[in-house]
N, C-alpha and C. Protein backbone atom coordinates (compact mmCIF):
# COMPACT_ATOMS: atom_id res chain seq x y z
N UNK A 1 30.14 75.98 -39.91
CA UNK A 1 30.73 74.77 -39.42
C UNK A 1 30.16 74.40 -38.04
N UNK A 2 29.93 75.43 -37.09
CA UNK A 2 29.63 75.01 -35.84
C UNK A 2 28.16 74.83 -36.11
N UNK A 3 27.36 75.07 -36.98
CA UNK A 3 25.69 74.76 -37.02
C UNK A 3 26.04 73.15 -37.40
N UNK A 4 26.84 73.03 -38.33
CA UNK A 4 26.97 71.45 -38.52
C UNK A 4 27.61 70.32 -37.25
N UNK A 5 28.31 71.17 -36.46
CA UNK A 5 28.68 70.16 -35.43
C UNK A 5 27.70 70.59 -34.64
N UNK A 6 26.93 71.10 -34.58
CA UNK A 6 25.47 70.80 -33.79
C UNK A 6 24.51 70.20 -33.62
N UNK A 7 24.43 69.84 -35.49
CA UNK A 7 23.61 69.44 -35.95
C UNK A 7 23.77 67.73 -36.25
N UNK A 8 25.10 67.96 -36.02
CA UNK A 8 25.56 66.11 -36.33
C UNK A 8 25.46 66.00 -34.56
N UNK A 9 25.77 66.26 -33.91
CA UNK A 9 25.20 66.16 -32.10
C UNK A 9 23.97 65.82 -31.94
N UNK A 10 23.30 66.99 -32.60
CA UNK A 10 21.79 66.51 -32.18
C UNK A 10 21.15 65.31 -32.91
N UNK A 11 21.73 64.90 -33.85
CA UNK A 11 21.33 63.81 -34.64
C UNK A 11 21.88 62.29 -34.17
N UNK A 12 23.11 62.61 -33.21
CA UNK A 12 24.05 61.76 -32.44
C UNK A 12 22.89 61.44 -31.10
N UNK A 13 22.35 62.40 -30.76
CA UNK A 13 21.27 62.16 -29.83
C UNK A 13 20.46 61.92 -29.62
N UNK A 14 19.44 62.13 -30.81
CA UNK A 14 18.45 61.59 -31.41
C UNK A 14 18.55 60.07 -31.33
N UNK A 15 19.47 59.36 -32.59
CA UNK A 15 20.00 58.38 -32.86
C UNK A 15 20.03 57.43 -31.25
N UNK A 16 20.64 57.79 -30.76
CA UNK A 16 21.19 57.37 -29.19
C UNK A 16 19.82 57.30 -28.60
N UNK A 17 19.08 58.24 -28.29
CA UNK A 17 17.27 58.18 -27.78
C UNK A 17 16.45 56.82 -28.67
N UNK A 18 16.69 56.73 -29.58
CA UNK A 18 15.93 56.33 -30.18
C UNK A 18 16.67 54.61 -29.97
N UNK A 19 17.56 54.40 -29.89
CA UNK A 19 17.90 52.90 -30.20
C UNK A 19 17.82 52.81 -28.65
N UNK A 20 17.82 53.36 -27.25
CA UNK A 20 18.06 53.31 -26.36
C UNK A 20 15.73 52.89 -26.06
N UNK A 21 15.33 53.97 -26.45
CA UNK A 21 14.02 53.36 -26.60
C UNK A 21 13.40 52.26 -27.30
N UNK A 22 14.09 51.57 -28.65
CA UNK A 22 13.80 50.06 -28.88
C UNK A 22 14.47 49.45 -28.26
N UNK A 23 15.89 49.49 -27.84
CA UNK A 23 16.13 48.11 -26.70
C UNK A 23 15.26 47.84 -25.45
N UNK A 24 14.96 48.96 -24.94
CA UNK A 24 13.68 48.97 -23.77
C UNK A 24 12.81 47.89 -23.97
N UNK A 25 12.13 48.41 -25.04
CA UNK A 25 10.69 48.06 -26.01
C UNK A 25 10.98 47.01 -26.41
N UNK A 26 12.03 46.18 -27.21
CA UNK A 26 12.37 45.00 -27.78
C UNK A 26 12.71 44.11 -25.97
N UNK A 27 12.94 44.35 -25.18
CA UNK A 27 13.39 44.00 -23.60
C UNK A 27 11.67 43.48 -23.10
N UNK A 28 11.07 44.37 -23.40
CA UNK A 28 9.46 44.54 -22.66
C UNK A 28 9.31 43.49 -23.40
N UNK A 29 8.84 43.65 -24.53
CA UNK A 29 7.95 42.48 -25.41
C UNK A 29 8.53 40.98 -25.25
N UNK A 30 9.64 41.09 -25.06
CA UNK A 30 10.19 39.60 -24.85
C UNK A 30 10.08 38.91 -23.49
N UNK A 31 10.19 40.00 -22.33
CA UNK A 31 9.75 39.59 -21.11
C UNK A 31 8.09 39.21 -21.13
N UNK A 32 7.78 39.70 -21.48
CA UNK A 32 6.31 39.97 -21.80
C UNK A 32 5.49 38.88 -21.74
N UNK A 33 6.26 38.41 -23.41
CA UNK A 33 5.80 37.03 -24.03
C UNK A 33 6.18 36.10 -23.43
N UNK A 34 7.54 35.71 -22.24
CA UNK A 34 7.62 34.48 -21.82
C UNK A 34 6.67 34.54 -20.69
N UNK A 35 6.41 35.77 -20.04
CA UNK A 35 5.05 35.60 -19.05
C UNK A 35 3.94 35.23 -19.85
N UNK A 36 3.61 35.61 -20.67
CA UNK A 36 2.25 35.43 -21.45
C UNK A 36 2.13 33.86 -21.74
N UNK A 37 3.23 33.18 -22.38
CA UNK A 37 3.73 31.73 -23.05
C UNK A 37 3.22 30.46 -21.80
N UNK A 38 2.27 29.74 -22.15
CA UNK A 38 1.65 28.94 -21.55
C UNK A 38 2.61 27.87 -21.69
N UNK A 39 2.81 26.84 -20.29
CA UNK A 39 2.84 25.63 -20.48
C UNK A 39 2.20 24.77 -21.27
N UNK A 40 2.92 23.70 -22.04
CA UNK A 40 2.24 23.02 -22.67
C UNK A 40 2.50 21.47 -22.20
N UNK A 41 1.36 20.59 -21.61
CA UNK A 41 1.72 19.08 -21.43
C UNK A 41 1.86 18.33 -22.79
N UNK A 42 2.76 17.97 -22.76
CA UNK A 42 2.74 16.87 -24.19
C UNK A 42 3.00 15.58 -24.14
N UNK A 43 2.53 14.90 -22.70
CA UNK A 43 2.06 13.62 -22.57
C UNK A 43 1.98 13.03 -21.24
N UNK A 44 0.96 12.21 -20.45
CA UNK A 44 0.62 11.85 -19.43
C UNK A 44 0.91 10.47 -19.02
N UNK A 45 1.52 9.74 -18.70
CA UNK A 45 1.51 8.09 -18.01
C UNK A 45 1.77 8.02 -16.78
N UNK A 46 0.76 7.35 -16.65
CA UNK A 46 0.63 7.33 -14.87
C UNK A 46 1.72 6.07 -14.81
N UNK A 47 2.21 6.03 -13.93
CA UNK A 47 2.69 5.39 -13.19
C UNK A 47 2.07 4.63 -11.87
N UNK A 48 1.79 2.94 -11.74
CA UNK A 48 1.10 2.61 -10.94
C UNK A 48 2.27 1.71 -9.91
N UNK A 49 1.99 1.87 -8.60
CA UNK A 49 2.95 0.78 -7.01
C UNK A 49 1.71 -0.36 -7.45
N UNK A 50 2.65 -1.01 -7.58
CA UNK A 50 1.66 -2.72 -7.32
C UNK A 50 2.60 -3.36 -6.76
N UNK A 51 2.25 -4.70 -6.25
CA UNK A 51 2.60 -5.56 -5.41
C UNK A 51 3.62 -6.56 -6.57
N UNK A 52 3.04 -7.10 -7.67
CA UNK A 52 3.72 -7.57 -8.34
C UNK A 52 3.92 -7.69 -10.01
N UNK A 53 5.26 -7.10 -10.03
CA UNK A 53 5.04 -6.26 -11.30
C UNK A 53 4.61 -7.32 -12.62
N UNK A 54 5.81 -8.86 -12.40
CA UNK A 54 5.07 -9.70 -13.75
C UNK A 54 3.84 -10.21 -13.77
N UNK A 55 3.12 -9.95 -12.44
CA UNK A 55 1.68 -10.73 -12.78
C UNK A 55 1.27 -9.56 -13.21
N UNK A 56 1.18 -8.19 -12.82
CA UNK A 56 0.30 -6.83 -13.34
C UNK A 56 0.98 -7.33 -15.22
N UNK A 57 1.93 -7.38 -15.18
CA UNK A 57 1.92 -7.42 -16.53
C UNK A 57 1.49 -8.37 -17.55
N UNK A 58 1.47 -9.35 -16.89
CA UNK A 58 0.45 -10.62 -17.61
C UNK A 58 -1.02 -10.28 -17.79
N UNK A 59 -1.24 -9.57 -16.61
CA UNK A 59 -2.79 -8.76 -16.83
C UNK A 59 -3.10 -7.88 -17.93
N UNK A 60 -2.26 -7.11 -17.98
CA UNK A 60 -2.43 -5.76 -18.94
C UNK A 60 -1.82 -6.40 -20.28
N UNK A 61 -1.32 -7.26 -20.37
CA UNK A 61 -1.22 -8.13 -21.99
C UNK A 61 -2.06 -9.13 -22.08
N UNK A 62 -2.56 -9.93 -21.38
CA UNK A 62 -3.43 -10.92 -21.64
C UNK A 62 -4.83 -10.20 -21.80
N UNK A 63 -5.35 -9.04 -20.78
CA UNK A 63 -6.67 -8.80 -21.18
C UNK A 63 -6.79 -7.26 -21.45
N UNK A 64 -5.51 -6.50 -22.08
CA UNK A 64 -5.78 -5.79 -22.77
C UNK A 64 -4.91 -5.46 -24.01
N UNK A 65 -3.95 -6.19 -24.02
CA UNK A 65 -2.97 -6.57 -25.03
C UNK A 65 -2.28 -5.64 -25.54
N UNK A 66 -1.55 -5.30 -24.15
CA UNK A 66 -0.54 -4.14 -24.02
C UNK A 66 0.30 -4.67 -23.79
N UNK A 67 1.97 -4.16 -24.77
CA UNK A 67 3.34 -5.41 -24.65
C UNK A 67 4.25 -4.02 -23.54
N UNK A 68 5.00 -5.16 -23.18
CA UNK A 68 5.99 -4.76 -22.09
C UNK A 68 7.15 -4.16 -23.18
N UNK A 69 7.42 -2.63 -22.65
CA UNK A 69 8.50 -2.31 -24.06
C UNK A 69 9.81 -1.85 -23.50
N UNK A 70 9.54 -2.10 -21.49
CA UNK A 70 11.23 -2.13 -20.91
C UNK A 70 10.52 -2.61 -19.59
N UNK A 71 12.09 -3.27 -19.13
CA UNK A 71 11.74 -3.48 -17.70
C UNK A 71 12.79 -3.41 -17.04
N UNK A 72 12.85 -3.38 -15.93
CA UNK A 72 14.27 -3.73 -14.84
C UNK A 72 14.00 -4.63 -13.69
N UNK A 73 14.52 -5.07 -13.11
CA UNK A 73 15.94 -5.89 -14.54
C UNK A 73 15.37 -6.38 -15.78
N UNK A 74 15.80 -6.69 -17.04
CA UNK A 74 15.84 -6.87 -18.11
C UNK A 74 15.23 -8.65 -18.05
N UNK A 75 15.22 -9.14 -17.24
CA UNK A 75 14.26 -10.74 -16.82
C UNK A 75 14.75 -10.84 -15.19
N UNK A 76 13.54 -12.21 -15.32
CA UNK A 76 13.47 -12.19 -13.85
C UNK A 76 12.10 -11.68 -13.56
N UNK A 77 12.66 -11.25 -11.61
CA UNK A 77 11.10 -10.43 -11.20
C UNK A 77 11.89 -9.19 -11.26
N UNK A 78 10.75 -8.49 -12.31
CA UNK A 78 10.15 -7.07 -12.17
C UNK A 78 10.24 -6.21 -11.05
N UNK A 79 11.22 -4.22 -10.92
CA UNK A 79 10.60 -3.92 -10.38
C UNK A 79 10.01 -2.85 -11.24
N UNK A 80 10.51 -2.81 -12.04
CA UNK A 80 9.56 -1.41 -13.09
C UNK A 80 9.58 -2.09 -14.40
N UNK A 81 8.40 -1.56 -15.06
CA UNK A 81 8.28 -1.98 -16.80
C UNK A 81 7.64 -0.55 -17.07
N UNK A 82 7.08 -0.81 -18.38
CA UNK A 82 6.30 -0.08 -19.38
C UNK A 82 5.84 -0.65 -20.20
N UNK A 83 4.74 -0.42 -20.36
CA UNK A 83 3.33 -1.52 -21.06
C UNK A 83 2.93 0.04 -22.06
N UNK A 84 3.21 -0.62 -23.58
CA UNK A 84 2.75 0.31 -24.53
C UNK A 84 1.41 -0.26 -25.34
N UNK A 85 0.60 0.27 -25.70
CA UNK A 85 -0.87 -0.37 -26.40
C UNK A 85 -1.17 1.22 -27.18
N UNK A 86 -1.55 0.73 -28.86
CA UNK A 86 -1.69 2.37 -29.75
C UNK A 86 -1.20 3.48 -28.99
N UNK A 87 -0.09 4.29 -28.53
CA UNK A 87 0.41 4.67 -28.44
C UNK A 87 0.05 5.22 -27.08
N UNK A 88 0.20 4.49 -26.00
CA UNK A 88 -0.42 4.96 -24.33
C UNK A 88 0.36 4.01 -24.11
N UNK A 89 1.16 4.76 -22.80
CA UNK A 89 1.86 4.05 -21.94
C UNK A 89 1.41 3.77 -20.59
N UNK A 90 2.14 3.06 -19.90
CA UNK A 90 1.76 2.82 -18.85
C UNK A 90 2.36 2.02 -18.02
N UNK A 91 3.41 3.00 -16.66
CA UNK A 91 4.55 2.46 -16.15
C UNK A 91 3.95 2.00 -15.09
N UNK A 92 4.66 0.74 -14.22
CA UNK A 92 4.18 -0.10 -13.02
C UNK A 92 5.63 -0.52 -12.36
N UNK A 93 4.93 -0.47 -11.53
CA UNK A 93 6.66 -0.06 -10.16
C UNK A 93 5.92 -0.97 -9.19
N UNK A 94 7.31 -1.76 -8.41
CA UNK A 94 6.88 -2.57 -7.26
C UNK A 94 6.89 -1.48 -6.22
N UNK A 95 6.25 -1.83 -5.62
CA UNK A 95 5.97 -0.90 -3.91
C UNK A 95 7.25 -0.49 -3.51
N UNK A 96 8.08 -2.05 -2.85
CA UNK A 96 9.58 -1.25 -2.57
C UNK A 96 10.07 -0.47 -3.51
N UNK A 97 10.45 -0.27 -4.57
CA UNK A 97 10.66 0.58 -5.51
C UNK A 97 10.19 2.03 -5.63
N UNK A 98 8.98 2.10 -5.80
CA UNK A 98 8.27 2.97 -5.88
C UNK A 98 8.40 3.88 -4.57
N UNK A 99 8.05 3.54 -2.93
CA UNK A 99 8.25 4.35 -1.86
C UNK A 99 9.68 4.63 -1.83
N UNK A 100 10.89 3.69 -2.34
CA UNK A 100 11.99 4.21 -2.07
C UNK A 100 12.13 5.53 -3.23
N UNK A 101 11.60 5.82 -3.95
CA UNK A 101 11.94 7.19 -4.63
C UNK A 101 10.82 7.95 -4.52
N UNK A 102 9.87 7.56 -3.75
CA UNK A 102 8.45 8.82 -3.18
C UNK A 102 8.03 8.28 -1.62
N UNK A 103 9.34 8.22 -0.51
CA UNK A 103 9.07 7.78 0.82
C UNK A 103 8.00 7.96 1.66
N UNK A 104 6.99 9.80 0.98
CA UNK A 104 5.67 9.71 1.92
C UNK A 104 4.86 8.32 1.21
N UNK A 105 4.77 8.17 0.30
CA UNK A 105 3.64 7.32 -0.01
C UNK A 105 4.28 5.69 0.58
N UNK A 106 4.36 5.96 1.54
CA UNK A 106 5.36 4.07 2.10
C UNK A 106 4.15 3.97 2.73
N UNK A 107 2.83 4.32 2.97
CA UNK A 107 1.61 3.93 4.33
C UNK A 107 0.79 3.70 2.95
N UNK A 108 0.63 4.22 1.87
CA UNK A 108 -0.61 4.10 0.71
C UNK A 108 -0.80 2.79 0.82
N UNK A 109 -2.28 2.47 0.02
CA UNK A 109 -2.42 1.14 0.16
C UNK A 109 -2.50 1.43 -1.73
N UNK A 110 -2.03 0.15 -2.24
CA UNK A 110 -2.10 0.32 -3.33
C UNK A 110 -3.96 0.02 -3.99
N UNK A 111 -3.60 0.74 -4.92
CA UNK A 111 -5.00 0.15 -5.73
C UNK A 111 -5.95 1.39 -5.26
N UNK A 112 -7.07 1.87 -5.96
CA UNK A 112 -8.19 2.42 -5.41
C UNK A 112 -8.53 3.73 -5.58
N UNK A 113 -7.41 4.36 -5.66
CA UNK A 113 -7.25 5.52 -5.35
C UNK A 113 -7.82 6.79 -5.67
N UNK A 114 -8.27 6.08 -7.40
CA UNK A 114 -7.81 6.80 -8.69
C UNK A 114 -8.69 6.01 -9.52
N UNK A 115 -8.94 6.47 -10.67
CA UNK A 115 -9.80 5.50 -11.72
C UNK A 115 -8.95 5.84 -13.30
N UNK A 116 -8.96 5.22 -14.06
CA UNK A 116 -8.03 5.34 -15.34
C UNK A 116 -9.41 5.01 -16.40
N UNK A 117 -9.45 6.23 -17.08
CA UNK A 117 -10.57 5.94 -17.93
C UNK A 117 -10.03 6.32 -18.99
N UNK A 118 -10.48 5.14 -19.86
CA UNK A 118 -10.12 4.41 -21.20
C UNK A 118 -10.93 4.31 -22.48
N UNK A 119 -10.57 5.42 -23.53
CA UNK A 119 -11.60 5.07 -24.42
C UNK A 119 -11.27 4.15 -25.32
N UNK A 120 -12.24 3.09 -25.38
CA UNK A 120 -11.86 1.94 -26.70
C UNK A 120 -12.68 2.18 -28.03
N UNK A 121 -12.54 1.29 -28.61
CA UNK A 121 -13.47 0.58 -29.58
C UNK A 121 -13.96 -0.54 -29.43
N UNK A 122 -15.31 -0.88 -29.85
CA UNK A 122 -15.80 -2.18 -29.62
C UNK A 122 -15.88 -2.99 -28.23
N UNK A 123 -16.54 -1.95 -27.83
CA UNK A 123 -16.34 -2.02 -25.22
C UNK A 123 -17.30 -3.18 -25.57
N UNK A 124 -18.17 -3.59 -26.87
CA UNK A 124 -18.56 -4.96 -26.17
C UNK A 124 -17.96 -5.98 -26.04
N UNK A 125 -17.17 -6.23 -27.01
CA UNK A 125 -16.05 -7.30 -27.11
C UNK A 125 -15.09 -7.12 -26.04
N UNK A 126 -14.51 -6.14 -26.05
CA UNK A 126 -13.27 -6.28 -24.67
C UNK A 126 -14.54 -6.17 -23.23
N UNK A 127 -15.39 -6.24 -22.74
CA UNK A 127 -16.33 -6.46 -22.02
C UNK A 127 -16.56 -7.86 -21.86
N UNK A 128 -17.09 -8.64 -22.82
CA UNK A 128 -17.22 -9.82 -22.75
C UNK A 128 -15.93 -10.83 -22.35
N UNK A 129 -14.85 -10.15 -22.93
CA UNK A 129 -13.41 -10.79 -22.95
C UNK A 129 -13.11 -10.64 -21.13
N UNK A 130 -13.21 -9.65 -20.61
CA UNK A 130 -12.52 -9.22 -19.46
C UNK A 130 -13.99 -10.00 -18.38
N UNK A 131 -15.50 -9.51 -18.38
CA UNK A 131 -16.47 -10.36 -17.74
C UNK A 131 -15.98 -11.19 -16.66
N UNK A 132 -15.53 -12.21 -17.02
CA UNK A 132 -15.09 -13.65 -16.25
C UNK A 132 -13.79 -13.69 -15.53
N UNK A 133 -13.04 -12.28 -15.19
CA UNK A 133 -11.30 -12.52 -15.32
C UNK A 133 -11.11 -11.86 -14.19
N UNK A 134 -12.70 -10.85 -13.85
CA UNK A 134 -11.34 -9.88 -12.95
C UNK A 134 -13.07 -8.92 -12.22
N UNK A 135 -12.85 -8.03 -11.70
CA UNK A 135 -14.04 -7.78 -10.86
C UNK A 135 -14.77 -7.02 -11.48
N UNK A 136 -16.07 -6.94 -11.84
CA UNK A 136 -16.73 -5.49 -12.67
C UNK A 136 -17.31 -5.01 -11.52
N UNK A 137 -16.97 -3.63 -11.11
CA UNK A 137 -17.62 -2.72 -10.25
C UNK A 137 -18.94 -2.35 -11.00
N UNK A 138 -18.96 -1.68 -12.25
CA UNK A 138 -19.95 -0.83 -12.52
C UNK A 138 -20.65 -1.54 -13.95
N UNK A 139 -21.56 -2.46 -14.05
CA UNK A 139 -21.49 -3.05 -15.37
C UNK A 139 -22.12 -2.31 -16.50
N UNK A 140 -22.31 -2.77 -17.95
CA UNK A 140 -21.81 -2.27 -18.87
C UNK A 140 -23.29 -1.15 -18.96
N UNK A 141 -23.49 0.17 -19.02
CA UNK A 141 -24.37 1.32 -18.95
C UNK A 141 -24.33 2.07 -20.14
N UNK A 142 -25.33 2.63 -20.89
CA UNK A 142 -25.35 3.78 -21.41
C UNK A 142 -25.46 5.48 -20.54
N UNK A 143 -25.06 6.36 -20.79
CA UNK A 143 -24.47 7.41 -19.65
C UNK A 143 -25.25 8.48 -20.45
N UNK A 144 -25.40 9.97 -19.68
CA UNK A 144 -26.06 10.73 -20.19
C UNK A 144 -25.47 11.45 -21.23
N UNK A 145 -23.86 11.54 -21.00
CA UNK A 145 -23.12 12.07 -21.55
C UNK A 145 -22.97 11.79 -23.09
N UNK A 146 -23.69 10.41 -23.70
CA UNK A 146 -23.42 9.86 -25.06
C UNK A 146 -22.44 8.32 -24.64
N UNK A 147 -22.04 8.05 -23.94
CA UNK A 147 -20.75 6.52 -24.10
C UNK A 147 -21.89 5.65 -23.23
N UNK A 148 -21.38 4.37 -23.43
CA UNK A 148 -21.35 3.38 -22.95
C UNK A 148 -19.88 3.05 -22.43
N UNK A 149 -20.49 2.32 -21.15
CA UNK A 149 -19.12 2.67 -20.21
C UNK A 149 -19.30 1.24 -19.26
N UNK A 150 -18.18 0.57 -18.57
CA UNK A 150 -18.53 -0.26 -17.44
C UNK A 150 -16.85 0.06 -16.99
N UNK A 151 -17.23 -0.63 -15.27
CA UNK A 151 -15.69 -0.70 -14.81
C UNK A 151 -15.71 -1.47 -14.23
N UNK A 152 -13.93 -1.79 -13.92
CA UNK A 152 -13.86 -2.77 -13.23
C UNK A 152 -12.54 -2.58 -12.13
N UNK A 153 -11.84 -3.62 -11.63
CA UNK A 153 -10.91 -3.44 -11.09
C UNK A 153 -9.70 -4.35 -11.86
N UNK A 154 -8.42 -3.90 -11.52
CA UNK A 154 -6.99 -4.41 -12.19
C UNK A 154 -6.75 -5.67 -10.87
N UNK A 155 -5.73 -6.45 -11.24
CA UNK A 155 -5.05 -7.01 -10.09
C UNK A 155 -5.04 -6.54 -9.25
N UNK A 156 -4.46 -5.25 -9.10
CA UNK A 156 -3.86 -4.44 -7.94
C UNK A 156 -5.24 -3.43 -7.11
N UNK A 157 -6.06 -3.86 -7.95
CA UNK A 157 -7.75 -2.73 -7.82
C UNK A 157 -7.59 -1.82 -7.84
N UNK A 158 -6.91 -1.32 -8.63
CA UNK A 158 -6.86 0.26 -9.49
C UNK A 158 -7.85 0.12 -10.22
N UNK A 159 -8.99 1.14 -10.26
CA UNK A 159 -10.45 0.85 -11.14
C UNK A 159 -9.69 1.22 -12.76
N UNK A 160 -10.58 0.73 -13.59
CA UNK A 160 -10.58 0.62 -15.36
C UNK A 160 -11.65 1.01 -15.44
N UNK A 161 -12.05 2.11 -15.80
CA UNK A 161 -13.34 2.63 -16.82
C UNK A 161 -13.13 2.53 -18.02
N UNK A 162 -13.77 1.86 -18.82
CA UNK A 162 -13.73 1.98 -20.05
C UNK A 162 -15.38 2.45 -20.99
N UNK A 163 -14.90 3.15 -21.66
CA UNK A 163 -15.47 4.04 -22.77
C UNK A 163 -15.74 3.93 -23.84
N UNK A 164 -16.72 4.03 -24.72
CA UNK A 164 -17.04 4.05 -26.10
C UNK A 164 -18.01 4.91 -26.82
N UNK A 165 -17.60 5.96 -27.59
CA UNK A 165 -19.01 7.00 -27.83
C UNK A 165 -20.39 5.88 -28.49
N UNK A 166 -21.06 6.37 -28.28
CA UNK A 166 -22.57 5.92 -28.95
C UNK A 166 -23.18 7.05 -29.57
N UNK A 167 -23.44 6.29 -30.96
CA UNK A 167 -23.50 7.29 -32.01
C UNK A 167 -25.29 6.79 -32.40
């Protein structure tokens, strides 16, 4: 009898070692993996300060025929919208607006800063369309990289690169 209550002890201990070493081990691997577990971005829209939000938006629908899909206030003048085109957004904030919820940037000058490069289809047609409307910095080039590319500036002179592979 006493070899058996020894033997159920040592098996009590065993047992006990052993689940006490997978909680460890099941503890490790899970810490492990959320260190290991990469961020993932799953989507980018810039947000641009312009001076005035319904003319930027007459711009970005008239010569690239991107619709306004919210704004505030709801009519009137604009101080924020969102301009959607095949599935890219693209939010625009009046200055006062914009420094009152990011106060260092109250000295920025808008426009310039930054370049927004855009791949289309058919850059000769929206090229020809835009030409006459608005400033081309860089006109229309083949690049080493494979695209044809030109830029220009927005209302606000935030540069537009636009893109097209060449095949």
């Amino acid at each position: 009898m006493k070899n058996n209550y020894k033997s159920i002890i040592f098996l009590l201990i065993v047992f006990l070692m052993v689940g006490l070493m997978w909680g460890i081990a099941v503890n490790y691997i899970s810490v492990k993996s959320k260190k290991d577990k990469k961020m993932t971005i799953t989507k980018l829209t810039p947000n641009l300060m312009v001076k005035d939000v319904n003319k930027t938006i007459e711009f970005y629908e008239n010569m690239l025929d991107f619709k306004m899909v919210i704004s505030v206030p709801d009519t009137g003048s604009f101080d924020f919208a969102i301009l959607s085109k095949d599935g890219i957004e693209l939010m625009i904030q009046k200055r006062e607006s914009f420094v009152s919820e990011l106060p260092h940037l109250c000295d920025s000058v808008i426009g310039g800063t930054f370049a927004l490069y855009i791949d289309v289809e058919d850059i000769d047609e929206l090229y020809n369309k835009i030409k006459g409307t608005c400033e081309i910095l860089n006109d229309m080039h083949n690049t080493f990289y494979g695209t044809k590319e030109f830029s220009c500036k927005d209302i606000n002179g935030y540069v537009l690169t636009f893109s097209e592979s060449v095949e």
